[in-house]
Protein backbone atom coordinates (compact mmCIF):
# COMPACT_ATOMS: atom_id res chain seq x y z
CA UNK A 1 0.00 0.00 0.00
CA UNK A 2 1.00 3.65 -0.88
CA UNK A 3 2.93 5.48 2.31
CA UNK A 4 0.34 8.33 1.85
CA UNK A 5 -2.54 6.33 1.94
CA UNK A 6 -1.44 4.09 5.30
CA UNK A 7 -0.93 7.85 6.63
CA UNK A 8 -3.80 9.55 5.28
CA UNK A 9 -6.00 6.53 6.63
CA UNK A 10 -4.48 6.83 10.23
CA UNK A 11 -5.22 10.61 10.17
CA UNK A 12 -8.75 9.51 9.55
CA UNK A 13 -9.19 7.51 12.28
CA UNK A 14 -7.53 9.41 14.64
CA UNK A 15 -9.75 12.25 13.68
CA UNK A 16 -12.83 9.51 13.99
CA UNK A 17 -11.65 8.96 17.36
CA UNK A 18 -11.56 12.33 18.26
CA UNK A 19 -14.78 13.35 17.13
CA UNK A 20 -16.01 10.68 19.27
CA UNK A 21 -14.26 11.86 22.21
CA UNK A 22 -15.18 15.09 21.74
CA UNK A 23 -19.08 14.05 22.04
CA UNK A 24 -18.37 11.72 24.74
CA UNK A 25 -16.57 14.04 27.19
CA UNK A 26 -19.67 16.94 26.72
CA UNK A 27 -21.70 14.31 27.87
CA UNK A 28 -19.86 13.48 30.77
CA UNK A 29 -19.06 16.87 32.06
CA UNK A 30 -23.14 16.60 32.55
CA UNK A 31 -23.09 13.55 34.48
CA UNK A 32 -19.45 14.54 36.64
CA UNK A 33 -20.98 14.92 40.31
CA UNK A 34 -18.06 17.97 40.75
CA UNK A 35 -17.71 21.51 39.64
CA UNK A 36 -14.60 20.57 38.71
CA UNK A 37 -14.59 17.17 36.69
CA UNK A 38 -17.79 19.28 35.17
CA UNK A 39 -15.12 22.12 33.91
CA UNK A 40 -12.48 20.28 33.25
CA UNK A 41 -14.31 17.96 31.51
CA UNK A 42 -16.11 20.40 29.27
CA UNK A 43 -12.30 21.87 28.72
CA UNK A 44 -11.56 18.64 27.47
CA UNK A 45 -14.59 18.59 25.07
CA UNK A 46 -13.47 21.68 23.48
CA UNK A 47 -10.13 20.45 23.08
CA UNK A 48 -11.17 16.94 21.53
CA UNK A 49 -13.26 19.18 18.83
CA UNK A 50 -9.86 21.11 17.94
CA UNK A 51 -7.74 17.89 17.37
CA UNK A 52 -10.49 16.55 15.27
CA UNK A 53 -10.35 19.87 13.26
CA UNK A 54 -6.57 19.53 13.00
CA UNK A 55 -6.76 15.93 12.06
CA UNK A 56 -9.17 16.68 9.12
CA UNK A 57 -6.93 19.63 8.25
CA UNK A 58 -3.69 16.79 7.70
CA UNK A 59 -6.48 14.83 5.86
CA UNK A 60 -6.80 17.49 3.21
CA UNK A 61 -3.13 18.48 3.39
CA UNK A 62 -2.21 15.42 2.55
CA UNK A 63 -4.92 15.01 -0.66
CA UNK A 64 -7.00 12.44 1.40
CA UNK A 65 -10.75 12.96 1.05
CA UNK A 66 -12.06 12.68 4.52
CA UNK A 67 -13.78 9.63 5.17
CA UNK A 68 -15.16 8.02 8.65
CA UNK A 69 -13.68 4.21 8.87
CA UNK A 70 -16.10 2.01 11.08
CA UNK A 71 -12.70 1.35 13.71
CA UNK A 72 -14.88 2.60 16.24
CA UNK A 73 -18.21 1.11 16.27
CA UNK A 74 -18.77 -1.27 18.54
CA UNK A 75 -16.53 0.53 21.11
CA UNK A 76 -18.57 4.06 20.16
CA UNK A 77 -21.69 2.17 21.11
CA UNK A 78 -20.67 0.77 24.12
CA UNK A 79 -19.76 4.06 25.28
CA UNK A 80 -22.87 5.88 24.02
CA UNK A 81 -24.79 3.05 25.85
CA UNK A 82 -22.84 3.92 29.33
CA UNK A 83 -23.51 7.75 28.90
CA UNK A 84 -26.95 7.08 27.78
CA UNK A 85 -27.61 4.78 31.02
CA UNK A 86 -25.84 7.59 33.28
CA UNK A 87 -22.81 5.38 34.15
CA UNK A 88 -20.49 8.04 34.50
CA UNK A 89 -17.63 5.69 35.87
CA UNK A 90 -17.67 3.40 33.05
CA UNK A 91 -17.62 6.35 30.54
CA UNK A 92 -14.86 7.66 32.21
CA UNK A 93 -12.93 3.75 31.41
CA UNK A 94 -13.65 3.65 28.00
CA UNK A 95 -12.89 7.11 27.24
CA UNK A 96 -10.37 8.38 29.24
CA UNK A 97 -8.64 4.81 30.28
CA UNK A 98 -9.18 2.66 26.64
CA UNK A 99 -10.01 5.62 23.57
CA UNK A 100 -7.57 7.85 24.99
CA UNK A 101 -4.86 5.43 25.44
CA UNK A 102 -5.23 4.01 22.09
CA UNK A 103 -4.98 7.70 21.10
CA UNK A 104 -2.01 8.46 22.24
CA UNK A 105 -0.17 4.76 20.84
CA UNK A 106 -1.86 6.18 17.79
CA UNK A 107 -0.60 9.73 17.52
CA UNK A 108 3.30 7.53 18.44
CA UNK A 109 3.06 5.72 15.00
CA UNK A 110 1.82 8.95 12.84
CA UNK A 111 5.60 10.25 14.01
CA UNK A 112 7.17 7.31 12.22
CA UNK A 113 5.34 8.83 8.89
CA UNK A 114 7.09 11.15 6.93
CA UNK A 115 5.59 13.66 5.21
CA UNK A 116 6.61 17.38 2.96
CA UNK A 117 4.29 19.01 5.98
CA UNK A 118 6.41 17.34 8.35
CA UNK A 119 7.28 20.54 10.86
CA UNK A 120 4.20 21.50 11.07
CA UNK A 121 2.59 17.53 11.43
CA UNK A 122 5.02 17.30 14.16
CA UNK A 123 4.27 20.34 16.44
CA UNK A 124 0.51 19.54 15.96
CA UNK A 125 1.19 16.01 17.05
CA UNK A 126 2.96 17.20 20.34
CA UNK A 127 0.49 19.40 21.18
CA UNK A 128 -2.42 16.97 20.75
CA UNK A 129 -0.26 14.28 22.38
CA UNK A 130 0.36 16.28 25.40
CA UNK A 131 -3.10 17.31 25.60
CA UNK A 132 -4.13 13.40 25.29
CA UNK A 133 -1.72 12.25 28.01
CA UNK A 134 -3.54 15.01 30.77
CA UNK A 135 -7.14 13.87 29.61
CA UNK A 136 -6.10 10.37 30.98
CA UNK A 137 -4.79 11.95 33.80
CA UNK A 138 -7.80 13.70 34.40
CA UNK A 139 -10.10 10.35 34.25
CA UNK A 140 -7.47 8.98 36.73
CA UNK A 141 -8.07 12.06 38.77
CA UNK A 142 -12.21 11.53 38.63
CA UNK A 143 -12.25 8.05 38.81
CA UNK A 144 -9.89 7.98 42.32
CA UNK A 145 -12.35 11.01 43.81
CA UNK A 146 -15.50 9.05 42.99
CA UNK A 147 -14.12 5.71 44.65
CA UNK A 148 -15.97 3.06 42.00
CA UNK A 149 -15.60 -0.15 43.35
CA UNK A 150 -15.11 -3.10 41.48
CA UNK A 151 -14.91 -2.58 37.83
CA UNK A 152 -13.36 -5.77 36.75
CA UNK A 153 -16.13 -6.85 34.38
CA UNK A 154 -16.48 -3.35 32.74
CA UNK A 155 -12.71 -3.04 32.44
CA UNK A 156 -12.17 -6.21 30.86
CA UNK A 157 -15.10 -5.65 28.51
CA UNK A 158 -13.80 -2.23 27.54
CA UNK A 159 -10.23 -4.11 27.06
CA UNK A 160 -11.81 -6.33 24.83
CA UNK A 161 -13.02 -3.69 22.89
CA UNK A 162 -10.30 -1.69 22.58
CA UNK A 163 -7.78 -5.06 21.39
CA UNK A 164 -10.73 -5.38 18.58
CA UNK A 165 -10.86 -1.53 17.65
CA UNK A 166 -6.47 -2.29 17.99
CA UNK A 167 -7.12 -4.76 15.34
CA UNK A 168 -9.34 -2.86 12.98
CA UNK A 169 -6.59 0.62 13.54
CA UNK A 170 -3.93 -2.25 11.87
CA UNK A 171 -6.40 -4.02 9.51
CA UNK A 172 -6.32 -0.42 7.79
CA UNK A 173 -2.75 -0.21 6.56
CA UNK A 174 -3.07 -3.20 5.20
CA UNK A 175 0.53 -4.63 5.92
CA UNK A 176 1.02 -7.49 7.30
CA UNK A 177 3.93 -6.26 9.48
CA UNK A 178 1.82 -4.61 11.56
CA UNK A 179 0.83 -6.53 14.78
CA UNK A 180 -2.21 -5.25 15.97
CA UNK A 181 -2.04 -7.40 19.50
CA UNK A 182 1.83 -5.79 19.94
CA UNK A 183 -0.14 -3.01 19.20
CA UNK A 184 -2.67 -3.53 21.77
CA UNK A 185 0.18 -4.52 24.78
CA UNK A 186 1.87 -1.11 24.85
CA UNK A 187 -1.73 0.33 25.34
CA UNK A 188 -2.25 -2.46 27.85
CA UNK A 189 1.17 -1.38 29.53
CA UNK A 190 -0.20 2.10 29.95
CA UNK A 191 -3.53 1.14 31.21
CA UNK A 192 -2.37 -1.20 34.03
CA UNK A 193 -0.44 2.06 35.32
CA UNK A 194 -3.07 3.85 34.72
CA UNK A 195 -5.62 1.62 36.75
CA UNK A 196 -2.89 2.06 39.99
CA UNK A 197 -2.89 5.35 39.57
CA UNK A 198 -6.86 5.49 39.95
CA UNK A 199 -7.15 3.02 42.70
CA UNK A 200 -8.93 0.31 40.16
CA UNK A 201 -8.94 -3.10 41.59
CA UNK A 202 -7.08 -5.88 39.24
């Protein structure tokens, strides 16, 4: 497969991604039981909506007409079905534990793309990157202040999720050098830190 291609179709997943986080964090900022996880949240939001616009700025930078691969679904749905339901803890595990982190490993593999653009690709992709790495920080930050329990079941079904949405990110390029479950472990590396962090039981 063409190098622009692979690159123009991870730029349009990414920017799937963040579209969907972008939704997804407005509705939790109006399920967050604190002013601040409601601010900070809704900070979030806005920022989610400007990576999306940068991402579909890349896409037509690059000549790629911007199109929405179905990567997402099933873990969109799941959690559209957790905000819908009011289960702001779970949101927060899918979005800012699993989407996030996928994110970010993501946004690591767009650097290894070359590209004419590439001064400007790269400060865009440290700024989002940075700005990725605090949202988890933040769910860390609501999920410890909440105190949720046991979330073994909804972690491990969110896990699931994100290894198949792993496998559909890698089913894109189309090269079979890609290994979407190495892939998936140095998200999984991040999210077991991450899970410490917020006091999530194993």
């Amino acid at each position: 497969m063409d190098a622009g291609l692979k690159f123009s179709r991870l730029v349009g997943a990414l920017r799937a991604g963040e579209e969907l986080a972008a939704r997804v964090a407005l509705g939790q900022s109006r399920l967050a039981p604190e002013p601040w996880m409601r601010r900070a949240l809704q900070a979030q939001a806005r920022q989610e909506q400007r990576h999306a616009f940068f991402a579909a700025t890349v896409e037509t930078m690059v000549g790629a007409a911007p199109r929405n691969p179905p990567v997402l679904g099933p873990l969109g749905d799941r959690l559209e079905t957790d905000l819908k339901a009011g289960n702001f803890a779970a949101s927060v595990l899918g979005l800012q534990g699993v989407l996030e982190h996928l994110g970010e490993a993501l946004l690591e593999r767009l650097g290894r793309h070359p590209h004419p653009a590439g001064t400007l690709l790269h400060e865009l992709r440290e700024r989002v990157l940075a700005q990725e790495r605090g949202h988890t920080r933040l769910g860390g930050r609501c999920l410890a202040a909440i105190g949720t329990g046991n979330q073994k079941q909804t972690i491990a079904d969110y896990e699931g999720l994100g290894l198949e949405t792993a496998r559909a990110v890698a089913g894109l390029l189309d090269d079979a050098r890609i290994d979407p479950e190495a892939f998936w472990r140095s998200v999984g590396a991040q999210l077991a830190s991450w899970r410490r962090a917020a006091g999530l039981l194993e």
